[in-house]
Protein backbone atom coordinates (compact mmCIF):
# COMPACT_ATOMS: atom_id res chain seq x y z
CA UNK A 1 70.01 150.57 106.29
CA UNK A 2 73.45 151.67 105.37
CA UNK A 3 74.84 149.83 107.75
CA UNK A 4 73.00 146.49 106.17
CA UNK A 5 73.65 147.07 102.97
CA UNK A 6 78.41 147.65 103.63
CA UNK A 7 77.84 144.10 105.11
CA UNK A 8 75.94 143.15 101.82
CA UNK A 9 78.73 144.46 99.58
CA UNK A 10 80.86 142.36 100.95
CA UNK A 11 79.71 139.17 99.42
CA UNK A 12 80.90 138.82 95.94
CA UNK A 13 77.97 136.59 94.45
CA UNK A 14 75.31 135.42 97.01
CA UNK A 15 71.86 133.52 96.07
CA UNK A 16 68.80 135.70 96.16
CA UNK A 17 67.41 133.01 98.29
CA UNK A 18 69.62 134.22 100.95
CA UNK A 19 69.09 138.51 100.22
CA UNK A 20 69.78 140.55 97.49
CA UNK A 21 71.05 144.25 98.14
CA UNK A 22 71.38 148.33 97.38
CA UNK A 23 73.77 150.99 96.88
CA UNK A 24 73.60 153.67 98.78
CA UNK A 25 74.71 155.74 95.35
CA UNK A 26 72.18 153.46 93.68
CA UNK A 27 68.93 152.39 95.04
CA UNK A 28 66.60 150.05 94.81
CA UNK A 29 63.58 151.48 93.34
CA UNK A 30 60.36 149.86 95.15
CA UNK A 31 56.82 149.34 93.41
CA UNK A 32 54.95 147.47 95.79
CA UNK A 33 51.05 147.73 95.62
CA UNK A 34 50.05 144.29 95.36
CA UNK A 35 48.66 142.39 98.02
CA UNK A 36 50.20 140.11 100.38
CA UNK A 37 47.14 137.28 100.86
CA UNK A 38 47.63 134.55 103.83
CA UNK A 39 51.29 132.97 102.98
CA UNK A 40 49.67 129.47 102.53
CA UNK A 41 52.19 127.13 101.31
CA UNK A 42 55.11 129.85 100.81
CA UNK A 43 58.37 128.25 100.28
CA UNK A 44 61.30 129.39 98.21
CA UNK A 45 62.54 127.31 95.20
CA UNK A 46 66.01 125.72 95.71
CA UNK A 47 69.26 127.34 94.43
CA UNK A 48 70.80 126.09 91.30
CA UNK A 49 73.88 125.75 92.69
CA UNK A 50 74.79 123.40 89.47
CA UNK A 51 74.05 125.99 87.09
CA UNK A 52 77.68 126.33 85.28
CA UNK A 53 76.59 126.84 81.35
CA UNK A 54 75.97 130.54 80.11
CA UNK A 55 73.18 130.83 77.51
CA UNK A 56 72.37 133.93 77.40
CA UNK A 57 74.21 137.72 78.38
CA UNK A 58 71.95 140.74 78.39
CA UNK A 59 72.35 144.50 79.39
CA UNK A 60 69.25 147.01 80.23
CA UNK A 61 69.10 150.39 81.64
CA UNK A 62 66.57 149.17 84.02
CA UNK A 63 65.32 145.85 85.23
CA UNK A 64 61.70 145.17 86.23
CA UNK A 65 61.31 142.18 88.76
CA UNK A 66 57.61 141.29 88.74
CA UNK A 67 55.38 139.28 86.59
CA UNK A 68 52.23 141.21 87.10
CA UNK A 69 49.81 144.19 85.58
CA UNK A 70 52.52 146.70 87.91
CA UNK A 71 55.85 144.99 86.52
CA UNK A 72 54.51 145.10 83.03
CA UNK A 73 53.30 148.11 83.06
CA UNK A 74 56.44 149.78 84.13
CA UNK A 75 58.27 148.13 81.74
CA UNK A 76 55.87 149.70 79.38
CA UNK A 77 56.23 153.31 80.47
CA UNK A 78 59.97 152.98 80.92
CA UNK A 79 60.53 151.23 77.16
CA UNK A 80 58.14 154.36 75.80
CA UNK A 81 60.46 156.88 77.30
CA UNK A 82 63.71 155.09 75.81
CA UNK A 83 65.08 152.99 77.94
CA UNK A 84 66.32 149.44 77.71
CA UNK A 85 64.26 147.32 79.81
CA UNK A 86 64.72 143.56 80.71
CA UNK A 87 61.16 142.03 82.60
CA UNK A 88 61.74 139.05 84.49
CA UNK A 89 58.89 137.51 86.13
CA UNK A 90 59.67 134.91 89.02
CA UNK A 91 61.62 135.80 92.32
CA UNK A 92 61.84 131.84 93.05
CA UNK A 93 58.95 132.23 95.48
CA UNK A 94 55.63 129.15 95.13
CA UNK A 95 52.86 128.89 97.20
CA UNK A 96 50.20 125.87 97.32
CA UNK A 97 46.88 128.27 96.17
CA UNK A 98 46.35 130.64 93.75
CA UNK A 99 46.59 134.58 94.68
CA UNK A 100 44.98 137.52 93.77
CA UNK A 101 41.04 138.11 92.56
CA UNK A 102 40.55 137.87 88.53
CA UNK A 103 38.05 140.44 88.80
CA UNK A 104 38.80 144.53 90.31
CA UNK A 105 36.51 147.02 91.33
CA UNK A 106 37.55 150.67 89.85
CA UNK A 107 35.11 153.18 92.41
CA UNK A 108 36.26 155.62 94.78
CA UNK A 109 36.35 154.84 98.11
CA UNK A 110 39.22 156.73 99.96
CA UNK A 111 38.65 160.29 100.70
CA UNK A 112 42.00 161.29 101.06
CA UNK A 113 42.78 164.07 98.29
CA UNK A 114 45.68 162.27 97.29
CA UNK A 115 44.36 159.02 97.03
CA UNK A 116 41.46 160.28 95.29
CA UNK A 117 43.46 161.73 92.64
CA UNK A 118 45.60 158.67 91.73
CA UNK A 119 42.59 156.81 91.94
CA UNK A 120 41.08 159.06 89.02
CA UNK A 121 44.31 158.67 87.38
CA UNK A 122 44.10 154.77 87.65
CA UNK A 123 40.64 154.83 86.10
CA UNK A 124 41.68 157.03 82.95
CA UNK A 125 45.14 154.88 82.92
CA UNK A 126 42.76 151.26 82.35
CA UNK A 127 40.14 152.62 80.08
CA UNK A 128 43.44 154.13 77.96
CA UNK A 129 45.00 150.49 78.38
CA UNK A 130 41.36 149.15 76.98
CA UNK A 131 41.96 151.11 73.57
CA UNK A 132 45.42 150.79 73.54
CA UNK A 133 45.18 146.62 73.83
CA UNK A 134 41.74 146.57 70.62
CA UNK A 135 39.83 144.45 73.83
CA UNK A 136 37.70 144.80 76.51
CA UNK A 137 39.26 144.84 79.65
CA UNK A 138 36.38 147.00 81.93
CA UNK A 139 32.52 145.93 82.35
CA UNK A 140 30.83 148.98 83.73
CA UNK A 141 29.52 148.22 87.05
CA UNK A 142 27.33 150.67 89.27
CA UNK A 143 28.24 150.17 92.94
CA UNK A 144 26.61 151.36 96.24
CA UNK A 145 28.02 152.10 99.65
CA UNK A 146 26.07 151.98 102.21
CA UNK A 147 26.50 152.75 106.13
CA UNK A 148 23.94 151.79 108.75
CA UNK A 149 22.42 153.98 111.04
CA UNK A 150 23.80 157.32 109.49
CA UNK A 151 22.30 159.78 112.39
CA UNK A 152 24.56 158.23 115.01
CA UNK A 153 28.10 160.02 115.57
CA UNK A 154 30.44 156.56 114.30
CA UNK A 155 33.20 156.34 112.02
CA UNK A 156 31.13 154.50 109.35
CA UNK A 157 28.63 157.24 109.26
CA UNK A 158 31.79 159.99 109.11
CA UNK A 159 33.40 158.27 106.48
CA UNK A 160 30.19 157.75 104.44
CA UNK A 161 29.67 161.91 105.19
CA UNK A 162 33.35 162.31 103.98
CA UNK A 163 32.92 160.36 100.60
CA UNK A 164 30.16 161.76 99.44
CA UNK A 165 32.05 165.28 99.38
CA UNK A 166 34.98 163.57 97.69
CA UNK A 167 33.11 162.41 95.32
CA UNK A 168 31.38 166.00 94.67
CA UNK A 169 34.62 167.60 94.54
CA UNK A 170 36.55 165.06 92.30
CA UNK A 171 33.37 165.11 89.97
CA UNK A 172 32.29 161.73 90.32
CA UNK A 173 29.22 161.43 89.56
CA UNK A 174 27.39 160.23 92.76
CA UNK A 175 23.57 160.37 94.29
CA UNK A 176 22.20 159.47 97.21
CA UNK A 177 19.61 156.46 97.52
CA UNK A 178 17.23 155.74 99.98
CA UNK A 179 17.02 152.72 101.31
CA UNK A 180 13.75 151.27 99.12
CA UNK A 181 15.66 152.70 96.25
CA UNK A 182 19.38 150.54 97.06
CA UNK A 183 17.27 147.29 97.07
CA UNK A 184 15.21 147.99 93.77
CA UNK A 185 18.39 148.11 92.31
CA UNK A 186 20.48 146.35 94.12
CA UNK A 187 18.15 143.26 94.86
CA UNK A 188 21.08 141.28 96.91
CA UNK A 189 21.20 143.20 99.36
CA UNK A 190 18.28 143.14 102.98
CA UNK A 191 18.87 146.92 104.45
CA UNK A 192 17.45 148.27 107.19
CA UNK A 193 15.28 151.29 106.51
CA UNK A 194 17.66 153.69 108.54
CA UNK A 195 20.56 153.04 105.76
CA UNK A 196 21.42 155.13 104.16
CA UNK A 197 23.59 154.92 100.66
CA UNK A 198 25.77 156.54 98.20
CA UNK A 199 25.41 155.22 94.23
CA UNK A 200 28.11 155.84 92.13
CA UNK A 201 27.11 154.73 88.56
CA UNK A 202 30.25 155.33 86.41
CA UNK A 203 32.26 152.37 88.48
CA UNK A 204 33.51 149.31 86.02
CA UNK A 205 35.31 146.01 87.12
CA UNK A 206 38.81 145.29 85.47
CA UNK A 207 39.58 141.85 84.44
CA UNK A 208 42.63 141.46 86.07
CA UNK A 209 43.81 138.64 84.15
CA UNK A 210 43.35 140.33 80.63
CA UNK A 211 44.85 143.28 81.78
CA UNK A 212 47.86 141.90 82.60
CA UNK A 213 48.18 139.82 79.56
CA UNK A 214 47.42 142.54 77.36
CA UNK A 215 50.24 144.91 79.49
CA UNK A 216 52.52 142.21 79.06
CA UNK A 217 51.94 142.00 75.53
CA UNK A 218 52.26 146.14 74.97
CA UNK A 219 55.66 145.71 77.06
CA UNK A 220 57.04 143.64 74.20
CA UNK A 221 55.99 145.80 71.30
CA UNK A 222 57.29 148.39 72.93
CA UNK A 223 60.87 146.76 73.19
CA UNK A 224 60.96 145.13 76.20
CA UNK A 225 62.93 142.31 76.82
CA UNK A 226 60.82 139.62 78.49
CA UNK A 227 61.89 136.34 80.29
CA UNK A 228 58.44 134.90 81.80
CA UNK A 229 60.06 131.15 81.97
CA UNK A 230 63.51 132.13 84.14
CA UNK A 231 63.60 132.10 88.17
CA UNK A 232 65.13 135.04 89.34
CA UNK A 233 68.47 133.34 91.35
CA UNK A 234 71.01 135.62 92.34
CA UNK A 235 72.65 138.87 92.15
CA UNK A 236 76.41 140.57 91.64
CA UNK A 237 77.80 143.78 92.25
CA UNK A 238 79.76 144.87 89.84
CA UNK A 239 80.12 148.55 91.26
CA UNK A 240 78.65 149.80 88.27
CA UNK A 241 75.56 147.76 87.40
CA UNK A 242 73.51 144.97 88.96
CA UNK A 243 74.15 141.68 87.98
CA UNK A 244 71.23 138.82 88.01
CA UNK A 245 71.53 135.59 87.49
CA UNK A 246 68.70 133.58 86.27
CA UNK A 247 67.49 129.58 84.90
CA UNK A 248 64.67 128.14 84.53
CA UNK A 249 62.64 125.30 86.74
CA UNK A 250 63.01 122.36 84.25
CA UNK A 251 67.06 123.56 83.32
CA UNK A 252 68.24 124.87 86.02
CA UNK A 253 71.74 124.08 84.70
CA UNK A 254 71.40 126.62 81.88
CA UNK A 255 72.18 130.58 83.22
CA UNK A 256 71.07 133.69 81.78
CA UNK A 257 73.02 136.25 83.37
CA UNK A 258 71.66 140.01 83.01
CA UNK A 259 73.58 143.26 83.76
CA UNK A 260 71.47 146.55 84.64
CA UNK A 261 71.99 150.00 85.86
CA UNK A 262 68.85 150.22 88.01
CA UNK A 263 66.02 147.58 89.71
CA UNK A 264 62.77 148.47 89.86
CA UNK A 265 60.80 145.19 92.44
CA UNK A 266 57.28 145.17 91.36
CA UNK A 267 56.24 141.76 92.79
CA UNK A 268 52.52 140.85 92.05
CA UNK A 269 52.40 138.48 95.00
CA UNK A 270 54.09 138.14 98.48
CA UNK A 271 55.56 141.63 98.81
CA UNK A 272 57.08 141.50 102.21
CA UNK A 273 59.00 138.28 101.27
CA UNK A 274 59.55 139.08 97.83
CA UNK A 275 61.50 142.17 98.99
CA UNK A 276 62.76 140.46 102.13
CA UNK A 277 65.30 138.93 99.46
CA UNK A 278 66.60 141.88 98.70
CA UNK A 279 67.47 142.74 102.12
CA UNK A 280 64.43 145.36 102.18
CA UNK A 281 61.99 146.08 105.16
CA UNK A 282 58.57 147.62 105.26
CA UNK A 283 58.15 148.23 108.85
CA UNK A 284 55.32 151.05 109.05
CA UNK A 285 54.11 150.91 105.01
CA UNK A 286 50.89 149.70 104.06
CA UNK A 287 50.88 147.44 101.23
């Protein structure tokens, strides 16, 4: 990595179509938990090469590269704890379909302690977003899981074994349901009778696409600098600070050129490309 990112330094201004780069004394820091989808359509926007006129200068102590509920969000929590933050939303990347389901399920179903701790976290962190925004963000939804033929030694009937005791020692609240029981409440679904199932009646669903608006909206009372319209397109080293230079699509010819101390890459679509700009690999992560 160090070894990439000498031969980086030595470009003096260079598009982020091509890559962007880190510092070895100051890194890149790396939010990416959205996910990827099929790359239908992916292309990157061209250049603009004839962007010559200045309209804008900004500094920040951090930068947040990501137009989602994670980019906003961040910008949020950083602008509370009193830092200047700029939030731009576009790293130049379009695809021919939409991305990314309006509606998300908040239940636990990882039984990893970790996981099941931030994933308690997450749900006090949306129902505090919900009073913090005045609207409803969450319907309560009960959900069920269910795993077939539960006497037989298979991973699904391990895993279903395993949840149910991280659910009793996270204190969810969860109960066991026979099989007559799923389908009186859950009518969609045709079990056989040797299911068995796990109801956990405190789950919600988030609605994705208020969330984020209303994040984006808390980021800008809070003092963050958005720029939703500009396409991120290119970056300088200035030994010091980043440097980004952005336009947008219909004046490409007009530049906005930002100065920051750190970048924190939250992109809410395309991770492995979005980052692939900035030179960054994520060989052996999960995202």
């Amino acid at each position: 990595m160090h070894a990439q990112q000498n031969r980086v330094l030595q470009h003096s201004y260079s598009p982020v179509t091509a890559q962007c780069y880190t510092r070895p004394s100051r890194c890149c820091k790396v939010a990416a938990a959205a996910r990827p989808g099929p790359l239908v359509g992916l292309q990157r926007l061209p250049d603009a090469k004839q962007a010559t006129t200045v309209v804008e200068r900004r500094a920040a102590d951090v930068a947040v590269i990501g137009g989602g509920i994670i980019g906003a969000l961040s910008a949020y929590t950083l602008a509370r704890a009193g830092r200047k933050v700029l939030l731009l939303s576009d790293y130049g990347l379009s695809a021919a379909s939409p991305q990314g389901s309006p509606l998300q399920p908040l239940k636990l179903t990882d039984t990893d302690p970790l996981l099941v701790h931030l994933a308690l976290e997450s749900s006090a962190y949306w129902r505090g977003l919900e009073l913090l925004a005045g609207t409803q963000l969450l319907s309560p939804q009960a959900s069920c899981d269910v795993v077939l033929q539960p006497d037989r030694d298979h991973a699904g009937a391990e895993g279903f074994s395993k949840l149910q005791a991280a659910c009793d020692t996270a204190g969810v609240t969860a109960a066991p349901l026979s099989c007559s029981e799923a389908m009186a409440q859950f009518r969609q679904l045709r079990l056989p009778h040797s299911s068995s199932c796990l109801l956990q009646p405190d789950g919600a669903v988030l609605h994705a696409g208020d969330a984020g608006a209303a994040a984006r909206q808390l980021a800008e009372r809070a003092g963050v600098v958005s720029r939703p319209g500009l396409v991120l397109r290119g970056w300088r080293d200035r030994g010091s600070c980043f440097q980004l230079r952005a336009s947008s699509r219909l004046a490409p010819e007009l530049l906005s050129l930002f100065e920051a101390e750190v970048l924190l890459l939250a992109p809410s679509h395309w991770p492995v490309p979005c980052l692939g700009l900035f030179g960054l690999e994520l060989s052996g992560l999960q995202v």
